[in-house]
Protein backbone atom coordinates (compact mmCIF):
# COMPACT_ATOMS: atom_id res chain seq x y z
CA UNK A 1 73.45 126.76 205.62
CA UNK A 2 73.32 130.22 203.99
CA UNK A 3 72.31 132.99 206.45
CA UNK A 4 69.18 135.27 206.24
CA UNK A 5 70.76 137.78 204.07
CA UNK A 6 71.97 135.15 201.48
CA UNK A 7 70.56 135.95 198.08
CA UNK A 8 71.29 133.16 194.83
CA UNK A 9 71.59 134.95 191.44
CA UNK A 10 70.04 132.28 189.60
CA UNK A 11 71.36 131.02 185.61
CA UNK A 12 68.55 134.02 184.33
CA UNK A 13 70.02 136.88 186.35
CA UNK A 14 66.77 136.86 188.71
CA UNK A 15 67.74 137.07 192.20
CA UNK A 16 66.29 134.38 194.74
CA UNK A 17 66.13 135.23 198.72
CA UNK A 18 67.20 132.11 199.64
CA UNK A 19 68.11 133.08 203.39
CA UNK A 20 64.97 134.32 203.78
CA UNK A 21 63.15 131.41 202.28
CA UNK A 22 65.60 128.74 204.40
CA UNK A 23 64.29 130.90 207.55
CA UNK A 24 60.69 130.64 206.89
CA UNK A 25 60.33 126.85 206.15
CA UNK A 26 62.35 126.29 209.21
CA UNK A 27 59.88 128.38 211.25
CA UNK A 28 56.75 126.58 209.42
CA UNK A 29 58.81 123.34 209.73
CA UNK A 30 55.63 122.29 211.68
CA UNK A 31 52.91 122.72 208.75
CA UNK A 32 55.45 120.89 206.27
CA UNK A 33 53.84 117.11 204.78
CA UNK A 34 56.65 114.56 205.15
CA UNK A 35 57.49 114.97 201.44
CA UNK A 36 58.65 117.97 201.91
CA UNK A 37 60.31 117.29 204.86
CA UNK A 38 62.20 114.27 202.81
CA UNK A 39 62.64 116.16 200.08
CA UNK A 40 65.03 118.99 202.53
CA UNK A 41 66.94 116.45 204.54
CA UNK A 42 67.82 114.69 200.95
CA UNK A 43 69.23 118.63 200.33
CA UNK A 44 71.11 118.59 203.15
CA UNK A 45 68.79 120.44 205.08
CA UNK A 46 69.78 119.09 208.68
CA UNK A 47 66.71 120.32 211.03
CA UNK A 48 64.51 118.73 208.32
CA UNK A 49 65.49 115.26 209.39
């Protein structure tokens, strides 16, 4: 898992905070539906499971 800092350069050049964004859907894990819950853990996204 990347940590907070992490930022993707995506295929465009546009920059994505993906530390940041991993960190707040873990923290929200609570108000995510069970798709998006699946959809994580099929990501590898281990708390989602």
């Amino acid at each position: 898992m990347p940590g907070r800092g992490h930022i993707e350069v995506l295929p465009d050049g546009t920059e994505h905070r993906t530390g940041i964004w991993i960190g707040n859907q873990k923290a929200r894990r609570d108000k995510l539906d069970a798709e998006q819950l699946r959809t994580l853990a099929e990501l590898g996204v281990e708390w989602a499971v």
